[in-house]
N, C-alpha and C. Protein backbone atom coordinates (compact mmCIF):
# COMPACT_ATOMS: atom_id res chain seq x y z
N UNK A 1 136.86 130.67 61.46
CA UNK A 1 136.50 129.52 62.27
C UNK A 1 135.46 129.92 63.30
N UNK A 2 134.50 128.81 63.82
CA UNK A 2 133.32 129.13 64.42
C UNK A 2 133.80 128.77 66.05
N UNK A 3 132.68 129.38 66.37
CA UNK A 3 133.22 129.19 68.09
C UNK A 3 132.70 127.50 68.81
N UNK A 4 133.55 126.87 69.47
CA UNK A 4 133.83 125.83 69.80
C UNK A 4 133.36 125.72 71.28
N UNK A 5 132.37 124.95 71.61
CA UNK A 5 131.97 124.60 72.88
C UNK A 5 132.33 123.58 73.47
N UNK A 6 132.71 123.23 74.69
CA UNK A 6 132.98 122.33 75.57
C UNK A 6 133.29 122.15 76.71
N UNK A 7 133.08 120.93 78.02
CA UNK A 7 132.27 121.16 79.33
C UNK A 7 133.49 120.54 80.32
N UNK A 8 134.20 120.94 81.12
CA UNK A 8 134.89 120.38 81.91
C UNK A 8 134.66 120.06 83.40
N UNK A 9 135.07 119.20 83.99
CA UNK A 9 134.45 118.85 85.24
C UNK A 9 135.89 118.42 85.92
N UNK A 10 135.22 118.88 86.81
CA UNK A 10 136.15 118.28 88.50
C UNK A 10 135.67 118.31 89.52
N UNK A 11 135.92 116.90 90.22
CA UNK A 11 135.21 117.07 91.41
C UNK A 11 133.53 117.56 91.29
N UNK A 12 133.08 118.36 92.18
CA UNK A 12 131.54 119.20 91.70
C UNK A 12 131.83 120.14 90.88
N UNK A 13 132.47 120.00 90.57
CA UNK A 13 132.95 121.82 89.50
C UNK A 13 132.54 121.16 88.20
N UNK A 14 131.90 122.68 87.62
CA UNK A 14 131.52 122.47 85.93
C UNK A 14 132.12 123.54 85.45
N UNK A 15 132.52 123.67 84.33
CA UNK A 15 132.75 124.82 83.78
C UNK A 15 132.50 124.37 82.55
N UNK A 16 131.78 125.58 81.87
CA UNK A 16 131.07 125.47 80.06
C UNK A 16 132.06 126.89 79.53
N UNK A 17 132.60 126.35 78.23
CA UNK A 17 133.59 127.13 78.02
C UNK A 17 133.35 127.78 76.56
N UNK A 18 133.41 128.49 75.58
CA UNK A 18 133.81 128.83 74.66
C UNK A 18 134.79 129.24 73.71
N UNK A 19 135.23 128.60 72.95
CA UNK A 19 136.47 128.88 72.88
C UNK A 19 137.02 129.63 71.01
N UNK A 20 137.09 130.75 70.74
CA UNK A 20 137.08 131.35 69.54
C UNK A 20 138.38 132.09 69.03
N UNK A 21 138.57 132.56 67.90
CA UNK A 21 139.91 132.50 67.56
C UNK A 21 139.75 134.08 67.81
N UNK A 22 140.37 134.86 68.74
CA UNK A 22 140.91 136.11 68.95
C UNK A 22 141.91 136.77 69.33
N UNK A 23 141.99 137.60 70.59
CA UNK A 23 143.47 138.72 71.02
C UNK A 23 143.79 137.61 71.88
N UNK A 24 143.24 136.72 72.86
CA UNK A 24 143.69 136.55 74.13
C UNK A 24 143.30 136.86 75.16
N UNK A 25 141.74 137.15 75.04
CA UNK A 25 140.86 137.33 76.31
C UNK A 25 140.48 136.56 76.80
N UNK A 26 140.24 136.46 78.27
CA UNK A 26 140.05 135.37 79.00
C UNK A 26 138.71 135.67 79.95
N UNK A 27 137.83 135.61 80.00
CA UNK A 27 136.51 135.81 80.27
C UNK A 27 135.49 134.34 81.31
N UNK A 28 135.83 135.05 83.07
CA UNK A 28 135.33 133.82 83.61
C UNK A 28 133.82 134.13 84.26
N UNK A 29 132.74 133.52 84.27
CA UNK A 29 131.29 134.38 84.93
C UNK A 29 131.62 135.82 84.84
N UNK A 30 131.80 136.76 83.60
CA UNK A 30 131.92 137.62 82.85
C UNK A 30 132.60 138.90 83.83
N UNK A 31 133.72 137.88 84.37
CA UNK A 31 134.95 138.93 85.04
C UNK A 31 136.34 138.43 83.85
N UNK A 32 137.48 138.97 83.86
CA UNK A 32 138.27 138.87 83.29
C UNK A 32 139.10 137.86 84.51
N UNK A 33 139.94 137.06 83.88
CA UNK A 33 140.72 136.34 84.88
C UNK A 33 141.53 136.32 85.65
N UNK A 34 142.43 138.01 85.71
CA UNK A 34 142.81 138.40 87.49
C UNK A 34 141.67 138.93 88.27
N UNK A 35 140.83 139.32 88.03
CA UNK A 35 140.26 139.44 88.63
C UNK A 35 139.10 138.78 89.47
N UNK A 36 138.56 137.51 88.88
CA UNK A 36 137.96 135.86 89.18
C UNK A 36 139.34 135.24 89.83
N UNK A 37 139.89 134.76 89.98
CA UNK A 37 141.12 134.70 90.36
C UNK A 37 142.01 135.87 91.80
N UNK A 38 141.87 136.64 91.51
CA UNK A 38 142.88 137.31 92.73
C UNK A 38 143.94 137.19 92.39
N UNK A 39 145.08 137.00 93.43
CA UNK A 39 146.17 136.87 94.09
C UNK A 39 146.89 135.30 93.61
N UNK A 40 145.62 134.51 93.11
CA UNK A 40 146.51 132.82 93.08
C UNK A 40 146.64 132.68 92.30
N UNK A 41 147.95 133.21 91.60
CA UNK A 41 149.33 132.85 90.69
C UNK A 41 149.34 131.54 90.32
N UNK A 42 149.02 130.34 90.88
CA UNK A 42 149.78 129.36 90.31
C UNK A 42 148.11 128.55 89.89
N UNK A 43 147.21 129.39 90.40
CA UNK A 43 146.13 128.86 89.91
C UNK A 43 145.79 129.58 88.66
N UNK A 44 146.40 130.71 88.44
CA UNK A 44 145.83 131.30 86.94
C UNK A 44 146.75 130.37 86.06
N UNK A 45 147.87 130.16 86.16
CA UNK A 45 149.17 129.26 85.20
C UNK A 45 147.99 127.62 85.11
N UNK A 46 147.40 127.52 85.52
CA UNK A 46 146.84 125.92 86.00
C UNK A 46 145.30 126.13 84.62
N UNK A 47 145.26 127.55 84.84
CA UNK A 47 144.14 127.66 84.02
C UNK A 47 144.40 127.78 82.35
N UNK A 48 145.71 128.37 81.90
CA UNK A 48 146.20 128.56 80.85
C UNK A 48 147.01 127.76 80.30
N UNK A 49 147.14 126.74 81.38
CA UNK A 49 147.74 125.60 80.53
C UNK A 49 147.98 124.93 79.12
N UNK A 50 146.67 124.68 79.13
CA UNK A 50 146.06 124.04 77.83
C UNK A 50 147.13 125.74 76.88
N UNK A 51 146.48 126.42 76.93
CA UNK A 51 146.98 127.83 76.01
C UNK A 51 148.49 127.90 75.65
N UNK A 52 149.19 127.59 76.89
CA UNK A 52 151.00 127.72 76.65
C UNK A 52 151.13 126.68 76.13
N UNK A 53 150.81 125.26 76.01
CA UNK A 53 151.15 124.04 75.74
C UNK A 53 150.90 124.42 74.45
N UNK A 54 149.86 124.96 73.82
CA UNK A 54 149.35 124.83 72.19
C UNK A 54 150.34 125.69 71.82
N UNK A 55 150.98 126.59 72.53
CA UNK A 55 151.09 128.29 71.81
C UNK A 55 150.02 129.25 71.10
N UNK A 56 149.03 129.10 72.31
CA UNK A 56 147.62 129.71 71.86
C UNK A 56 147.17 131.56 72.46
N UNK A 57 147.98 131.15 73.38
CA UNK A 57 147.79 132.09 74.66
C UNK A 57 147.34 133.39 74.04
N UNK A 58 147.84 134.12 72.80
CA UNK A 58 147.66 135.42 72.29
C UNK A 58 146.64 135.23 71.14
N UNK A 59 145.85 134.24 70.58
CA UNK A 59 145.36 134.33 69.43
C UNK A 59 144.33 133.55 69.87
N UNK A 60 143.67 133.19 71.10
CA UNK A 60 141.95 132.46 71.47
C UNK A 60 141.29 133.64 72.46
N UNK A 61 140.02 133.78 72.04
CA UNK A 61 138.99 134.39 73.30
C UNK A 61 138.65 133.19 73.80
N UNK A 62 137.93 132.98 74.97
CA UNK A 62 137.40 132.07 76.06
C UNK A 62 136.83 132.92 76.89
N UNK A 63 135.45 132.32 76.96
CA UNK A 63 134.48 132.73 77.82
C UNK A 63 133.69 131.57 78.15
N UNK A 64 133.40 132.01 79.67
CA UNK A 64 133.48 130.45 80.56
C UNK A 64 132.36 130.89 81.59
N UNK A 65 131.90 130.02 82.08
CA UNK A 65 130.34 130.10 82.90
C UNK A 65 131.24 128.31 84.17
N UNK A 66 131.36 128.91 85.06
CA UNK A 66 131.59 128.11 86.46
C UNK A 66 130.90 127.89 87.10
N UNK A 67 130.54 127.01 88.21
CA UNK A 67 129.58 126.78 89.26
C UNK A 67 129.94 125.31 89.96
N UNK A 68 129.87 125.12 91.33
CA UNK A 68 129.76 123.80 92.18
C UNK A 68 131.31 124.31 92.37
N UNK A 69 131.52 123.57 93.63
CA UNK A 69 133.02 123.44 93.97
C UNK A 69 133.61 124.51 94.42
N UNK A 70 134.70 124.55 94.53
CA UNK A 70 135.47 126.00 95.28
C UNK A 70 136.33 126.42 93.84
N UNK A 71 137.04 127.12 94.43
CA UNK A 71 137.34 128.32 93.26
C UNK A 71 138.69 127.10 92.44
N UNK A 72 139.47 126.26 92.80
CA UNK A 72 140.53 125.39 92.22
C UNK A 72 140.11 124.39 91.57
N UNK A 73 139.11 123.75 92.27
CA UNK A 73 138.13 123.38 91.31
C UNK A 73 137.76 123.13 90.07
N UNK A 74 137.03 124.76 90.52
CA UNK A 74 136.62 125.30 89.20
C UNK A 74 137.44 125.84 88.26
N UNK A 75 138.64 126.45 88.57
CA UNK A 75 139.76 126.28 87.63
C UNK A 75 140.03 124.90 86.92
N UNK A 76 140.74 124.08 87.81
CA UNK A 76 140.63 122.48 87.18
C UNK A 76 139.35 122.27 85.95
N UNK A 77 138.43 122.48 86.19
CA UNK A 77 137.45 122.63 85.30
C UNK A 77 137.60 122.97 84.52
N UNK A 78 137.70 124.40 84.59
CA UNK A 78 137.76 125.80 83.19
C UNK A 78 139.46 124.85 82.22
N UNK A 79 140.41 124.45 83.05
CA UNK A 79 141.37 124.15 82.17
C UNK A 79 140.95 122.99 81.26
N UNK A 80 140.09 122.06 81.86
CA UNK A 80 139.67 120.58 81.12
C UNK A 80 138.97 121.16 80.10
N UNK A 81 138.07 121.93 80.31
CA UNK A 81 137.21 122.37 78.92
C UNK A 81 137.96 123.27 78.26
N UNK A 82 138.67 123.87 78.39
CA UNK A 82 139.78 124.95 77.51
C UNK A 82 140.53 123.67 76.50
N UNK A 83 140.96 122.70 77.51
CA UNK A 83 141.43 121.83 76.43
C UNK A 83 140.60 120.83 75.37
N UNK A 84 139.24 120.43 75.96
CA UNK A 84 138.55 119.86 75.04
C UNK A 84 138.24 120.96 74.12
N UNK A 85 138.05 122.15 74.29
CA UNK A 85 137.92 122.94 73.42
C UNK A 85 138.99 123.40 72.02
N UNK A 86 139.72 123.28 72.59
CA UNK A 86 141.01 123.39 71.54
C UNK A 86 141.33 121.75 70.91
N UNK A 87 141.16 120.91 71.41
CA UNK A 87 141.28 119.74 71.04
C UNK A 87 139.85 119.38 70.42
N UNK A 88 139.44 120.07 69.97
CA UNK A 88 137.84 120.17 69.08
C UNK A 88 137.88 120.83 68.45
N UNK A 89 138.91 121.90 68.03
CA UNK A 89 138.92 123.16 67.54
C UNK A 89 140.06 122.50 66.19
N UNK A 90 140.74 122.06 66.65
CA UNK A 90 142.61 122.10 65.43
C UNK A 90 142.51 120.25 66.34
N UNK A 91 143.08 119.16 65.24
CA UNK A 91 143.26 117.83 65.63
C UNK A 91 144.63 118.05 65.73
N UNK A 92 145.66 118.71 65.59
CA UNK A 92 146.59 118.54 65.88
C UNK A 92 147.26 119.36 67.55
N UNK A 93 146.09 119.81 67.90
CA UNK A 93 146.69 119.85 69.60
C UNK A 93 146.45 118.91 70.43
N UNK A 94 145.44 118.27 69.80
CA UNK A 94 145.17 116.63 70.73
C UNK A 94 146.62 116.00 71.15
N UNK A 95 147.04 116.07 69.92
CA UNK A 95 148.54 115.32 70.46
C UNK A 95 149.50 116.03 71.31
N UNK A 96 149.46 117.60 71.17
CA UNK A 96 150.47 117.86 72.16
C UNK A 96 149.35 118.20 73.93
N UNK A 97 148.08 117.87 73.29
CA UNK A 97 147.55 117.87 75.14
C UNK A 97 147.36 116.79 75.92
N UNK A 98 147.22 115.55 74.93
CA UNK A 98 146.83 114.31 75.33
C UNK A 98 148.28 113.60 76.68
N UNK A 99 149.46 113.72 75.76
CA UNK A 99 150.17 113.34 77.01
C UNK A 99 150.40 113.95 78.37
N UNK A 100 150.45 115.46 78.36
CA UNK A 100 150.39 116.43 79.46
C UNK A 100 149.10 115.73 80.17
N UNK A 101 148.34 115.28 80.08
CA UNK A 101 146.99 114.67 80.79
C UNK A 101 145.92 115.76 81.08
N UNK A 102 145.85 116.60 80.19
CA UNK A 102 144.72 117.65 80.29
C UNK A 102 144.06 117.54 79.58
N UNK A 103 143.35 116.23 78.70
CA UNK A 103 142.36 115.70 78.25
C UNK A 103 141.47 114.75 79.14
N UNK A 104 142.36 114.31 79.98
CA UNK A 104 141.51 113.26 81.00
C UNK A 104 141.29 114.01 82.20
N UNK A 105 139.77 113.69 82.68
CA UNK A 105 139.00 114.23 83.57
C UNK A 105 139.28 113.35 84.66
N UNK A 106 139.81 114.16 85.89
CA UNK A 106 140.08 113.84 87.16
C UNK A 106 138.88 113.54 87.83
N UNK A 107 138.81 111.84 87.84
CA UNK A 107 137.27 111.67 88.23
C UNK A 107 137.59 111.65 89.79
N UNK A 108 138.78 111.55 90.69
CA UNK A 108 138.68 111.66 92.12
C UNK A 108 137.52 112.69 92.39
N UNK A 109 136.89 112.08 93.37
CA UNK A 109 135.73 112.58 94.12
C UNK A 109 135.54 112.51 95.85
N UNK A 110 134.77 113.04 96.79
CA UNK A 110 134.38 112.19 97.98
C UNK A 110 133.77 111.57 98.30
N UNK A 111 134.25 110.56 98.69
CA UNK A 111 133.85 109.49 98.76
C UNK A 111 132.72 109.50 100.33
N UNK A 112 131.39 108.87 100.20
CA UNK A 112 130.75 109.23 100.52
C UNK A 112 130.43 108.53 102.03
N UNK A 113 129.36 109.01 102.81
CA UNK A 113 129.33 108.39 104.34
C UNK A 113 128.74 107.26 104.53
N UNK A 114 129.20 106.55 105.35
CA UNK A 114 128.46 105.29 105.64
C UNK A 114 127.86 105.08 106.93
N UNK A 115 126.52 104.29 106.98
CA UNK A 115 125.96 104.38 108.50
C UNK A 115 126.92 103.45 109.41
N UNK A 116 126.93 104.04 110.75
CA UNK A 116 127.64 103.36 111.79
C UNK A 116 129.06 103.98 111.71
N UNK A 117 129.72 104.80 111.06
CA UNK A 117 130.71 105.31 110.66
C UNK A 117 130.25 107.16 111.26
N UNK A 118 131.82 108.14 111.31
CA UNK A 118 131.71 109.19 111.62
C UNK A 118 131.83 109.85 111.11
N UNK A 119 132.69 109.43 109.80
CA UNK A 119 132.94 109.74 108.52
C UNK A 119 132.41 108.89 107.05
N UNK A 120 133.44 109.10 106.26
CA UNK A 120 133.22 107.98 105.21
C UNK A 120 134.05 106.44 105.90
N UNK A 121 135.22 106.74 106.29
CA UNK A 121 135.65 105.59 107.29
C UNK A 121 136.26 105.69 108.31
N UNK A 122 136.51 106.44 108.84
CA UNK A 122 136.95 107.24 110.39
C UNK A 122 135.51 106.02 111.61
N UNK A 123 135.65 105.21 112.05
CA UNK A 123 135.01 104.83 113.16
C UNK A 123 135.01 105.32 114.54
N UNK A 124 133.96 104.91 114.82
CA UNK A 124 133.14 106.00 116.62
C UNK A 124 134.49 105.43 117.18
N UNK A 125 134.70 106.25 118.12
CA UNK A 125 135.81 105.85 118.94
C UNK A 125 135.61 104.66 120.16
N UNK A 126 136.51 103.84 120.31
CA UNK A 126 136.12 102.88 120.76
C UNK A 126 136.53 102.69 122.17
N UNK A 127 135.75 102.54 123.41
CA UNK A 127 135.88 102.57 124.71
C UNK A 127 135.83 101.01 125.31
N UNK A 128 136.52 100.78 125.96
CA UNK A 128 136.32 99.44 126.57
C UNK A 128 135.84 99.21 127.72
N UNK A 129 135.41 100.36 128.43
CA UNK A 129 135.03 100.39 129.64
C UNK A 129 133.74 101.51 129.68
């Protein structure tokens, strides 16, 4: 089987992913993923999602190119395209990713500023005197 491309987004985060049938390497802006990652445990589980849900975790390489956004983000990202990727790869993980909701892209965004405003809707503080 050939290697499988696909683009996940969150928020400003992109991540372009690859996704090919191997050991179980995980390859992020060409660090391995404790080490892109650190210390946040529940953000590497967030990233492998898609992988435990299939029972993929030991038999896909993935190699992934990130940018925009902060590092959760860009996880959120890397997981959306891990799953369009596998859900492009075999039609029968669509069904076990589709209800978990790691096919649909979290379009929440910020919402942006408005004139006369201090924020997006936070108003100048108001003095009466």
């Amino acid at each position: 089987m050939a290697v499988v491309y696909a683009t996940g987004k969150r928020k400003t985060a992109v991540a372009k992913v690859w996704v090919k049938p191997g050991s179980g390497k995980i390859a992020v802006n060409d660090m391995d993923l404790n080490s892109w990652l650190g210390g946040h445990e529940a953000i590497k589980l967030k990233v492998i999602q898609p992988l435990l849900v299939t029972k993929q975790e030991t038999s896909m390489d993935i190699r992934a190119v990130t940018f925009g956004g902060g590092y959760n983000a860009q996880a959120e990202a890397l997981r959306h395209g891990i799953s369009k990727a596998l859900a492009a790869m075999d039609k029968d993980f669509r069904a076990l990713l589709k209800p978990k909701g790691l096919l649909t892209r979290d379009s929440r965004v910020v919402e942006r500023k408005k004139f006369g405003k201090r924020k997006a809707r936070r108003s100048p503080q108001f003095s009466k005197r």
